[in-house]
N, C-alpha and C. Protein backbone atom coordinates (compact mmCIF):
# COMPACT_ATOMS: atom_id res chain seq x y z
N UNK A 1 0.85 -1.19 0.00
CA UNK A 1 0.00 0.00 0.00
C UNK A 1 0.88 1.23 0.00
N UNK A 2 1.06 2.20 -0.87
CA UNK A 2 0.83 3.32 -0.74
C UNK A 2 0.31 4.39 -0.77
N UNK A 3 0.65 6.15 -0.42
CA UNK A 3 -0.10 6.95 -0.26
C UNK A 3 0.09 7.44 -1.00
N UNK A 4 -0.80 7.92 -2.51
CA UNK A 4 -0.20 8.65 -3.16
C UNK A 4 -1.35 10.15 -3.09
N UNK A 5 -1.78 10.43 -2.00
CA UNK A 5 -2.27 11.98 -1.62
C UNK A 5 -2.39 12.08 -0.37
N UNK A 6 -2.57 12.90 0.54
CA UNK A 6 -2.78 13.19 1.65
C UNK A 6 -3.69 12.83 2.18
N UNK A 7 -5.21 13.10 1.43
CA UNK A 7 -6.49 12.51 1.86
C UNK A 7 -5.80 10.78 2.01
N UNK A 8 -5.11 10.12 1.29
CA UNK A 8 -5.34 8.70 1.75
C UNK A 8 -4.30 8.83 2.55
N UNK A 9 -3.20 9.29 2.90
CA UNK A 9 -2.71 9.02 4.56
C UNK A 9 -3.15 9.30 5.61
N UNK A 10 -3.89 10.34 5.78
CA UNK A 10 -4.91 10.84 6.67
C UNK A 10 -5.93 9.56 7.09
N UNK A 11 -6.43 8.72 5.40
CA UNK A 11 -7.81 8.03 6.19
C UNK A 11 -6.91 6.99 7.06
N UNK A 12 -5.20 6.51 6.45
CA UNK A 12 -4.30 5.51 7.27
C UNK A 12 -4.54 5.83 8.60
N UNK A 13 -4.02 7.22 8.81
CA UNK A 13 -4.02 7.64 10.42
C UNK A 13 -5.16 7.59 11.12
N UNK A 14 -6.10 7.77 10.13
CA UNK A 14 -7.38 7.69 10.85
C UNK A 14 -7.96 6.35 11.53
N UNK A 15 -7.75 5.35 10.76
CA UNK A 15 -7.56 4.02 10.86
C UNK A 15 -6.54 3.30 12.25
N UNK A 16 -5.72 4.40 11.84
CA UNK A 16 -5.19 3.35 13.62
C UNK A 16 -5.63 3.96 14.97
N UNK A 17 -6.81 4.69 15.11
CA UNK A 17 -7.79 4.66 16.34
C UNK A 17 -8.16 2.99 15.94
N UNK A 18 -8.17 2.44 17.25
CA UNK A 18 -8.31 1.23 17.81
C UNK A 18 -7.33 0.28 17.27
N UNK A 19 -6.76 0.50 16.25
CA UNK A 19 -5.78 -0.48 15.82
C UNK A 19 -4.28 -0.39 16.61
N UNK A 20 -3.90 -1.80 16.72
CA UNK A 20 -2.79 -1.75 17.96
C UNK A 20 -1.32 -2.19 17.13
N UNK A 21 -0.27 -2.58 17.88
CA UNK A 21 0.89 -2.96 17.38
C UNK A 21 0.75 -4.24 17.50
N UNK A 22 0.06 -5.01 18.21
CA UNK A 22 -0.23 -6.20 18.03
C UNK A 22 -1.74 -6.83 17.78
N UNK A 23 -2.00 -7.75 17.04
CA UNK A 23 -3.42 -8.04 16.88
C UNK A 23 -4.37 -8.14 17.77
N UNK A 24 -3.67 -9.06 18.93
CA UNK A 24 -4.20 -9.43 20.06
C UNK A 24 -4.40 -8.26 20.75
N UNK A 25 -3.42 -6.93 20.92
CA UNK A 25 -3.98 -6.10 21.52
C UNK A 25 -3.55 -6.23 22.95
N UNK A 26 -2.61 -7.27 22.72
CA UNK A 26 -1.36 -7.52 24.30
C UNK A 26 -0.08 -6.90 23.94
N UNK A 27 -0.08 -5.59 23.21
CA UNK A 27 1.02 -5.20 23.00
C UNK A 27 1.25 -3.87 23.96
N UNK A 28 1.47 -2.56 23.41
CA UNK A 28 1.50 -1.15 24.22
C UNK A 28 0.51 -1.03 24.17
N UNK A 29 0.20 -0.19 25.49
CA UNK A 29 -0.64 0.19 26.35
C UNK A 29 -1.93 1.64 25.59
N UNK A 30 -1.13 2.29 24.54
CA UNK A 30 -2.26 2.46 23.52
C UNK A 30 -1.95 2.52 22.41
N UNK A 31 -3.45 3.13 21.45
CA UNK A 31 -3.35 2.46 19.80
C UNK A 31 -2.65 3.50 19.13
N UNK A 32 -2.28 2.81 18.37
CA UNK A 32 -1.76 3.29 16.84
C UNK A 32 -2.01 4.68 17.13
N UNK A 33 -3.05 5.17 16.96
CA UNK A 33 -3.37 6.67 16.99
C UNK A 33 -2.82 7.51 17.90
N UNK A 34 -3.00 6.98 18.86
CA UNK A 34 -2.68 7.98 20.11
C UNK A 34 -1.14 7.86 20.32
N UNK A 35 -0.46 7.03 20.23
CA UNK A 35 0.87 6.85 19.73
C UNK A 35 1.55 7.55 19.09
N UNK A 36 1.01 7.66 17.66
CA UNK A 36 1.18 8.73 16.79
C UNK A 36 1.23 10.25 16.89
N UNK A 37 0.11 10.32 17.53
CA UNK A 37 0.39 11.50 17.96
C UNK A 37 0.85 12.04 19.32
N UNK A 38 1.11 11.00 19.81
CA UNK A 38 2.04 11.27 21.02
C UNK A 38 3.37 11.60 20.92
N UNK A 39 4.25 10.88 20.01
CA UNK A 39 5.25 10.53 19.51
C UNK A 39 5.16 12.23 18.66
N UNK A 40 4.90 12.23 17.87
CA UNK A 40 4.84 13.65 16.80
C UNK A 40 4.73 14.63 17.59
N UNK A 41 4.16 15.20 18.72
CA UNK A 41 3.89 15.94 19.59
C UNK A 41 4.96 16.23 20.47
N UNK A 42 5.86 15.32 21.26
CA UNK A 42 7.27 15.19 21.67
C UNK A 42 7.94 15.96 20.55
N UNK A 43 8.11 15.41 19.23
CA UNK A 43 9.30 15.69 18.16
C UNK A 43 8.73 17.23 18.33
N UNK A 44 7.34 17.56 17.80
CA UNK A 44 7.57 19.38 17.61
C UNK A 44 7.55 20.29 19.18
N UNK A 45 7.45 19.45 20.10
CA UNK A 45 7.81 20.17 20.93
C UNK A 45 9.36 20.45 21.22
N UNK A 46 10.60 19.37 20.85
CA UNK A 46 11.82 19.69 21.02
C UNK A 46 12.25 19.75 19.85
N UNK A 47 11.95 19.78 18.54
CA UNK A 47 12.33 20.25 17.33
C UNK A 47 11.27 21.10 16.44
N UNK A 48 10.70 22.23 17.08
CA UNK A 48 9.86 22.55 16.18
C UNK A 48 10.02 23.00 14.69
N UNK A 49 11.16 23.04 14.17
CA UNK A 49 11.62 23.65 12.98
C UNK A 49 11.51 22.59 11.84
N UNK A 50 11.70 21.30 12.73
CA UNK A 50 11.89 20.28 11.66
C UNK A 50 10.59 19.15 11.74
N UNK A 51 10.11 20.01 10.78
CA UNK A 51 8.59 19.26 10.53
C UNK A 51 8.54 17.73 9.66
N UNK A 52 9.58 17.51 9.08
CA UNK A 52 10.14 15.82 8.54
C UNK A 52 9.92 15.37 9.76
N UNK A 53 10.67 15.50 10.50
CA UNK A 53 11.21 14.75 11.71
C UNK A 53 9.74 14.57 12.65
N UNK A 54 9.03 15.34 12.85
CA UNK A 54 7.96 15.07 13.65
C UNK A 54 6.94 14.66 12.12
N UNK A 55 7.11 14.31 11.23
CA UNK A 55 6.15 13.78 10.48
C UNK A 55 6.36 12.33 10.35
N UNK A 56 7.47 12.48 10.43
CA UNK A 56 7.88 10.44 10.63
C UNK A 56 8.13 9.95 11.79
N UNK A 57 7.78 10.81 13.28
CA UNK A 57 7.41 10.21 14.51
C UNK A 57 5.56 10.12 14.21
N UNK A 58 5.12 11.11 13.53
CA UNK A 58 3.75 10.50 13.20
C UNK A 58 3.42 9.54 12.83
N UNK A 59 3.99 9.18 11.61
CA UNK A 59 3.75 8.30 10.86
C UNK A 59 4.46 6.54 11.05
N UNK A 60 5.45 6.85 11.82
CA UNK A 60 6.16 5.69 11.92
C UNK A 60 6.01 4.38 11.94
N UNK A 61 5.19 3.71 12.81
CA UNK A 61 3.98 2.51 13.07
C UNK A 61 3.03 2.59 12.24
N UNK A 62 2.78 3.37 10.71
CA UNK A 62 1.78 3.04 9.43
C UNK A 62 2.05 1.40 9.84
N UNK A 63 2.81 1.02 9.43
CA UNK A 63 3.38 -0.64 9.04
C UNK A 63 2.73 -1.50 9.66
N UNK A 64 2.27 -1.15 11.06
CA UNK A 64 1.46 -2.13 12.14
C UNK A 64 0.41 -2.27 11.32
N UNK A 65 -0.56 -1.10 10.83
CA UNK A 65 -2.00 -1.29 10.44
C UNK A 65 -1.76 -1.70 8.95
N UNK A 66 -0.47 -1.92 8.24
CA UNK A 66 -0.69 -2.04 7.06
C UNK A 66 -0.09 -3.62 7.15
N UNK A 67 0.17 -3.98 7.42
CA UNK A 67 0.99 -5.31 8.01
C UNK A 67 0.86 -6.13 8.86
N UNK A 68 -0.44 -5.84 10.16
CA UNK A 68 -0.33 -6.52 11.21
C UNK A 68 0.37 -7.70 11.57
N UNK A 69 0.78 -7.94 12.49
CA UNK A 69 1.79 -9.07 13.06
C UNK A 69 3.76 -8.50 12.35
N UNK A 70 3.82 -7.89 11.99
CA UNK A 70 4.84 -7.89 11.16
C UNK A 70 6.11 -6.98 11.93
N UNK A 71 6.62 -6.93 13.29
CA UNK A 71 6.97 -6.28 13.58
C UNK A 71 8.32 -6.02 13.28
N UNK A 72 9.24 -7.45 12.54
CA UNK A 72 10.44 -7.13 11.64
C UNK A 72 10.54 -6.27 10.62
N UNK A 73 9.05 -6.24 10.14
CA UNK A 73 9.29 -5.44 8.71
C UNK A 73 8.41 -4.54 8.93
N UNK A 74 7.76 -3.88 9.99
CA UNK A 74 6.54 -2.96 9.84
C UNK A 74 7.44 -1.35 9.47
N UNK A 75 8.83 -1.29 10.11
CA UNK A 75 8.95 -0.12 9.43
C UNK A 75 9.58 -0.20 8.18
N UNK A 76 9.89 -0.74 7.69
CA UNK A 76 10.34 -0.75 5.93
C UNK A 76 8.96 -0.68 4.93
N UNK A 77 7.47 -1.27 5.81
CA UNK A 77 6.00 -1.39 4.86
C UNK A 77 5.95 0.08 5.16
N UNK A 78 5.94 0.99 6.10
CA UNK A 78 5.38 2.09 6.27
C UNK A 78 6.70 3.22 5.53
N UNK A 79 7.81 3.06 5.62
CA UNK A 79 8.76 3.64 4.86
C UNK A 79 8.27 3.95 3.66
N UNK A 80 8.11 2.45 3.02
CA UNK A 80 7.56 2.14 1.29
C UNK A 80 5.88 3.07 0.64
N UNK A 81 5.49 3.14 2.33
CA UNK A 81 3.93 3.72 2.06
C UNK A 81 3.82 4.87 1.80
N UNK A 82 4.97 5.64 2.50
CA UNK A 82 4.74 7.17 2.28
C UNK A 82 6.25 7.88 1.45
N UNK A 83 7.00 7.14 1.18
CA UNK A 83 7.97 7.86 0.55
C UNK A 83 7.70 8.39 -1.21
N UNK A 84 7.16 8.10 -1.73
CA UNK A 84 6.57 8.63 -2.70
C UNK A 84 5.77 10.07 -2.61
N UNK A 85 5.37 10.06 -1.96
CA UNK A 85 4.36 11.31 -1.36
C UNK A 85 5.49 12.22 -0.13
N UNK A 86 6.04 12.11 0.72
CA UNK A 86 6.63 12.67 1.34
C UNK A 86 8.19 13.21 1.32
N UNK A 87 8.50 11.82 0.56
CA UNK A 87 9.87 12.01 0.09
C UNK A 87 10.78 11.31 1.07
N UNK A 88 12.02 11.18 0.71
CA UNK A 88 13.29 10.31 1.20
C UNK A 88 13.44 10.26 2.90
N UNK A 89 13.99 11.61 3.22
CA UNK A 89 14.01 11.72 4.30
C UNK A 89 13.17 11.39 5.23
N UNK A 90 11.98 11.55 5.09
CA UNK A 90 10.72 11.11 6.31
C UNK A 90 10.76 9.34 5.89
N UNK A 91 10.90 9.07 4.61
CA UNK A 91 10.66 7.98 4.65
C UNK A 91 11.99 7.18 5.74
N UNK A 92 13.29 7.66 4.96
CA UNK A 92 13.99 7.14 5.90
C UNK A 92 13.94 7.53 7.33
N UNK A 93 13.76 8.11 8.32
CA UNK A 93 13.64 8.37 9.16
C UNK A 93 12.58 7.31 9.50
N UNK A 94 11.34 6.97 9.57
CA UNK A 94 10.58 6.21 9.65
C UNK A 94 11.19 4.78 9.59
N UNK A 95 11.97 4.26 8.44
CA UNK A 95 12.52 3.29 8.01
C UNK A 95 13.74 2.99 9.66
N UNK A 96 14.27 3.92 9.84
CA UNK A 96 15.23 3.68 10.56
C UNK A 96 14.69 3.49 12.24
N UNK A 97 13.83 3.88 12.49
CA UNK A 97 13.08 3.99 13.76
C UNK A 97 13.89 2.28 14.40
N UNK A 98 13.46 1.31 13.86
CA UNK A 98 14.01 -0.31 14.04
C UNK A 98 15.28 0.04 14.33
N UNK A 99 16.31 -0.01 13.54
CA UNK A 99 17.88 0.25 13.79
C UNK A 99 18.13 1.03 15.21
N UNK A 100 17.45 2.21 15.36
CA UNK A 100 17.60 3.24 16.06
C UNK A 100 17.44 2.52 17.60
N UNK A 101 16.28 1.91 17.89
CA UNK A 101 16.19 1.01 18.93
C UNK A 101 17.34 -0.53 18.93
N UNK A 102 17.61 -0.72 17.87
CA UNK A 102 18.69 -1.49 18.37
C UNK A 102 19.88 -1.62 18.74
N UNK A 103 20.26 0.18 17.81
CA UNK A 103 21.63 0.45 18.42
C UNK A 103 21.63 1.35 20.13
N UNK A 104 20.48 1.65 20.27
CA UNK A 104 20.51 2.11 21.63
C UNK A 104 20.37 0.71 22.56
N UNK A 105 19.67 -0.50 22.35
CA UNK A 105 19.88 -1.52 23.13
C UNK A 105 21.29 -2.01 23.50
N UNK A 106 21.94 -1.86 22.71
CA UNK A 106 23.59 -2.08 22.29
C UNK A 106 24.59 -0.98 23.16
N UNK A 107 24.22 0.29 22.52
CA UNK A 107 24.94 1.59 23.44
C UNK A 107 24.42 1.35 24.59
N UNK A 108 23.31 1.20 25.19
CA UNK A 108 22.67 1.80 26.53
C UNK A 108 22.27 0.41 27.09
N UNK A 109 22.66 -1.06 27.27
CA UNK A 109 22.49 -1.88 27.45
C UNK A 109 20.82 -2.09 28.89
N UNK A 110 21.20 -0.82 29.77
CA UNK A 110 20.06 -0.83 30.92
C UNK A 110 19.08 0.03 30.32
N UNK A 111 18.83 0.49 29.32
CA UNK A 111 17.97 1.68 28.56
C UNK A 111 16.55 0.62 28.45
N UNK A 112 15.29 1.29 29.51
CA UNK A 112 14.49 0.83 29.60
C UNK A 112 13.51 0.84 28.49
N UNK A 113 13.02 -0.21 27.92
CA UNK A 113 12.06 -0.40 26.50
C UNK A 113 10.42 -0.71 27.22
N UNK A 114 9.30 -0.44 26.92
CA UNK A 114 8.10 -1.04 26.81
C UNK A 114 8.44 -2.69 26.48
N UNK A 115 7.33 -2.81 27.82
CA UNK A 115 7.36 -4.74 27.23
C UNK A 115 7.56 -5.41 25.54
N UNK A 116 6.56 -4.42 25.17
CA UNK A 116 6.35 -4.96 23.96
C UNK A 116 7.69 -4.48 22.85
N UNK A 117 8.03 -3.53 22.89
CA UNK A 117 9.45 -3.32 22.79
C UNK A 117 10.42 -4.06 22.77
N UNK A 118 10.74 -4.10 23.94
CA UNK A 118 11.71 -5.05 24.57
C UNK A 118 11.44 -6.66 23.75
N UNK A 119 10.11 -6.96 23.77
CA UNK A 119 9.68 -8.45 23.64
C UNK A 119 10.18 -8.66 21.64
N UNK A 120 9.75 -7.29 20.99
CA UNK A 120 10.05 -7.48 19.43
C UNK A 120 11.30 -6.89 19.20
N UNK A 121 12.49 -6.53 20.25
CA UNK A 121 13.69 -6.55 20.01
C UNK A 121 14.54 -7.41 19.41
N UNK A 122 14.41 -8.95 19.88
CA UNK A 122 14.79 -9.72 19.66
C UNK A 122 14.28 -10.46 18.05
N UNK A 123 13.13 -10.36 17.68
CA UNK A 123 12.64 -10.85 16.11
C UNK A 123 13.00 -9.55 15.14
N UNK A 124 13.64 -8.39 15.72
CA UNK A 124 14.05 -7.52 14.95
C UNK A 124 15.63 -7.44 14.97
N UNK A 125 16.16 -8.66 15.26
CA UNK A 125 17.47 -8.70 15.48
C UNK A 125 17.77 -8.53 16.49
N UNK A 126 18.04 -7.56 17.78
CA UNK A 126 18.29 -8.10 19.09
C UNK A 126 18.91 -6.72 19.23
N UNK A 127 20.14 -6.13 19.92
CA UNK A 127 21.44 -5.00 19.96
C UNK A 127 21.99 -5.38 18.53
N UNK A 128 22.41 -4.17 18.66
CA UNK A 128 23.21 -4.33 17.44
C UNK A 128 24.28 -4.61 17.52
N UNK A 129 25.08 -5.35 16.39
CA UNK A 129 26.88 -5.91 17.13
C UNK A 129 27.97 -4.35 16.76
N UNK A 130 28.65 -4.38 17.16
CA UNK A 130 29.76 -3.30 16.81
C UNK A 130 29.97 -2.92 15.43
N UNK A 131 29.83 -3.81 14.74
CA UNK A 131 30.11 -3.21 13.15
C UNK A 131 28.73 -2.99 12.30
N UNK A 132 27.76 -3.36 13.15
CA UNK A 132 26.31 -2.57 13.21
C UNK A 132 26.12 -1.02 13.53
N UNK A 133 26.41 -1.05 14.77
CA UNK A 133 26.44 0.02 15.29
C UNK A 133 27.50 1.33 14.58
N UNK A 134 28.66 0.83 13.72
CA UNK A 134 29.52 1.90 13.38
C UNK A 134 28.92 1.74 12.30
N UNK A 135 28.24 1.21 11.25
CA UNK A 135 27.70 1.51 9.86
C UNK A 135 26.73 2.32 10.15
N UNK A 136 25.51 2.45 11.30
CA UNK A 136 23.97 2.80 11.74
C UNK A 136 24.68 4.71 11.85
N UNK A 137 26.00 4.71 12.85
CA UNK A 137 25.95 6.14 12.66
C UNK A 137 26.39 6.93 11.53
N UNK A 138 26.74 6.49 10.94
CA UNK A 138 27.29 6.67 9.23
C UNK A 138 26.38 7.13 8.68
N UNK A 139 25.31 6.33 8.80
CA UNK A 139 23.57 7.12 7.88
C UNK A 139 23.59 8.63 8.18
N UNK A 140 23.44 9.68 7.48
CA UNK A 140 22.93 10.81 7.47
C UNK A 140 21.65 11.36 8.33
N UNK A 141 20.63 10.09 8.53
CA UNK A 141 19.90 10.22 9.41
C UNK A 141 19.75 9.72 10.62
N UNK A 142 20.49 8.79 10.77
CA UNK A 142 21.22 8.14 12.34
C UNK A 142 20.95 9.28 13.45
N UNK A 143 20.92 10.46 13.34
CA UNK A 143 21.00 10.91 14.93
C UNK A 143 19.31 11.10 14.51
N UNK A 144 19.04 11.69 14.06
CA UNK A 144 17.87 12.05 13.66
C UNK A 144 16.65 10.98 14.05
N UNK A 145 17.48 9.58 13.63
CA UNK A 145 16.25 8.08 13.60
C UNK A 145 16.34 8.63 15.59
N UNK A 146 17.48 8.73 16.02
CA UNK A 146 18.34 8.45 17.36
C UNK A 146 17.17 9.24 18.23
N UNK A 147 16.78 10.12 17.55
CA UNK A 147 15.53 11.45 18.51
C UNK A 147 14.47 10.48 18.33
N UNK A 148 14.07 10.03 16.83
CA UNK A 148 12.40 10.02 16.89
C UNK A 148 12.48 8.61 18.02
N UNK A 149 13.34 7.80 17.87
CA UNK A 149 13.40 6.43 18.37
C UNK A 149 13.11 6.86 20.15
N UNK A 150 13.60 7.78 21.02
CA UNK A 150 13.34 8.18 22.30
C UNK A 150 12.24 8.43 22.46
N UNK A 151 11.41 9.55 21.72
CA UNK A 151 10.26 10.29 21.13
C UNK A 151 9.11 8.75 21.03
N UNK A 152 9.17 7.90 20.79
CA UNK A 152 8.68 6.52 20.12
C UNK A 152 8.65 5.77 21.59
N UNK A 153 9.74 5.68 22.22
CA UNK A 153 9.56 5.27 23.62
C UNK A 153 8.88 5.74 24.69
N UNK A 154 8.43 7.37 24.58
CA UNK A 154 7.86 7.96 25.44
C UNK A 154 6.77 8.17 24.99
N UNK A 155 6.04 7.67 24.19
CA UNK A 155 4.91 8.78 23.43
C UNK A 155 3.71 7.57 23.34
N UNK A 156 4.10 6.70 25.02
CA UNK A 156 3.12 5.64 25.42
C UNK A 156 2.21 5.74 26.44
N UNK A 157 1.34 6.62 26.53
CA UNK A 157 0.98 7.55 27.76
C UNK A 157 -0.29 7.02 27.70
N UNK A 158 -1.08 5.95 28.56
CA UNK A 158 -2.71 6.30 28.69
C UNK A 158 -3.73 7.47 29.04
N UNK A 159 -3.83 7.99 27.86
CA UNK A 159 -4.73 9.06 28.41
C UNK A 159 -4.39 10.52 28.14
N UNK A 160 -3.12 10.51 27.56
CA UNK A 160 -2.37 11.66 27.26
C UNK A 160 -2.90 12.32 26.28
N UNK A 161 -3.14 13.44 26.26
CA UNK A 161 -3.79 14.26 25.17
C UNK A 161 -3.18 15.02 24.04
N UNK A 162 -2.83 14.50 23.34
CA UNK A 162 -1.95 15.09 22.35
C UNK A 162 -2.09 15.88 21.04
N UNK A 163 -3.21 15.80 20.97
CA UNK A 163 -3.64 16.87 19.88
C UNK A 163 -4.78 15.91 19.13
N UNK A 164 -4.73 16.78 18.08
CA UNK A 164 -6.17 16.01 17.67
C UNK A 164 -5.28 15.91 15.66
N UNK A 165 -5.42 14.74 15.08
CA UNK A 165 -5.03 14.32 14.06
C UNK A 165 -5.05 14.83 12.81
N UNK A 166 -6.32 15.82 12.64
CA UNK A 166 -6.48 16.71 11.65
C UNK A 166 -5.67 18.06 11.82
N UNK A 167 -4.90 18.18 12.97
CA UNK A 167 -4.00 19.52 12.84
C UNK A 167 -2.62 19.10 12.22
N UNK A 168 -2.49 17.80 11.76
CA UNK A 168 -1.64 17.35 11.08
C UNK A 168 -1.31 17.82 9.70
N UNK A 169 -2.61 17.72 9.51
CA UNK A 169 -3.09 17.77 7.76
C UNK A 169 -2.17 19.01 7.14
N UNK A 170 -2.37 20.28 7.82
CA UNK A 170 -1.66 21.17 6.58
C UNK A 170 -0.19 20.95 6.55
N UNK A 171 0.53 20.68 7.66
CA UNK A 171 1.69 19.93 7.97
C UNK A 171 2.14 18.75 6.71
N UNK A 172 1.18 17.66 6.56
CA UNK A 172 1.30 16.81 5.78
C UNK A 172 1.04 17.67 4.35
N UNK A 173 0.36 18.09 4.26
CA UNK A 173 0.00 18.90 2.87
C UNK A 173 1.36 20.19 2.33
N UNK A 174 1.70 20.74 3.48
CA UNK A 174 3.39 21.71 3.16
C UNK A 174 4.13 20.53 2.40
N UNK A 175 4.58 19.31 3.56
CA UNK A 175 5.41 18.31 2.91
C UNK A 175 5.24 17.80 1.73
N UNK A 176 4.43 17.37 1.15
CA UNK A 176 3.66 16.81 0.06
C UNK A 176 3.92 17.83 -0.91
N UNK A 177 3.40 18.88 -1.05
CA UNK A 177 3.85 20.46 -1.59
C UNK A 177 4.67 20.74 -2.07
N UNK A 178 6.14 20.66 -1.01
CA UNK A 178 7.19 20.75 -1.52
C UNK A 178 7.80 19.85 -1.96
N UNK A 179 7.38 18.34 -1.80
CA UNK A 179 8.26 17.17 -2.56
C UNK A 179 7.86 17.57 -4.13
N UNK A 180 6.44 17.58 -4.48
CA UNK A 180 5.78 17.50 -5.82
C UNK A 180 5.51 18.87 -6.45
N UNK A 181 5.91 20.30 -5.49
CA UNK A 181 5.69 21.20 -6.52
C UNK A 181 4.13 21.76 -6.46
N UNK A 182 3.08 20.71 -5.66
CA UNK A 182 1.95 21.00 -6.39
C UNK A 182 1.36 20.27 -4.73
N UNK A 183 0.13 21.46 -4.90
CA UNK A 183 -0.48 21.57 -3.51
C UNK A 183 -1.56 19.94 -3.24
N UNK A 184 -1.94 19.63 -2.57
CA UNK A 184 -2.66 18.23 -2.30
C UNK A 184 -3.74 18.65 -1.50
């Protein structure tokens, strides 16, 4: 699946109210949605300039609802979903979210994860080994994955109020804008 306009990433986001990271719904403590914008809400509060960067803490977990069960590959499905429409950078950033948690399992060995985290560390490869970890900071977006990936850990709040999903939209619509030239 991809997005090739805004209206259809929007109905994505819209879609993960009630949809979880796991099917069963024994995964984090809330859905897709509220996640999302928990996570995005962190990024523009300590980066407000860089609206990529809090667009692919939005978007990051697409992959759960487009993929369910898939937690090896959910960020490379959601990478693939919106990089056409958003462009490289958000995609990679999104893409890297996985890496980003594994080289901090590796650097920060006591660095506390969500159960469910912690539990799909290991089917996502595990820490990363040393010559992991020195290729991961090499990426151009490595520190960058390095924020949203913290941002992603904290942005698990029951009940937390984080904005409401349609103040996204012109945000998503600038981005879109300037990849293609042409307003959405």
């Amino acid at each position: 699946m991809t997005a090739h306009s805004v209206d259809e990433l929007m109905d994505l986001l819209h879609a993960c109210r009630g949809a979880w990271d796991t099917p069963d719904r024994t995964g984090d403590p809330v859905d897709l949605h509220d996640h999302a914008l928990q996570t995005a809400a962190l990024l523009r509060r300590r980066h407000p300039a860089d609206k990529e960067l809090q667009v692919a803490g939005l978007l990051h977990d697409l992959g759960h609802l487009l993929r369910p069960g898939d937690d090896a590959g959910h960020a490379d499905s959601a990478a693939a979903a919106v990089r056409p429409l958003l462009g490289e950078r958000v995609a990679r950033l999104v893409q890297l979210h996985v890496p980003a948690k594994r080289y901090l399992a590796a650097a920060e060995p006591g660095r506390s994860l969500s159960p469910q985290s912690d539990l799909t560390l290991g089917v996502q490869g595990g820490p990363m080994t040393a010559d992991e970890m020195a290729a991961f900071v090499q990426d151009p977006c490595a520190q960058d994955a390095l924020t949203l990936r913290q941002a992603d850990d904290e942005g698990k709040v029951v009940g937390l109020d984080a904005g409401e999903l349609e103040d996204w939209r012109p945000v998503l619509e600038h981005l879109a804008a300037s990849r293609t030239g042409a307003a959405r």
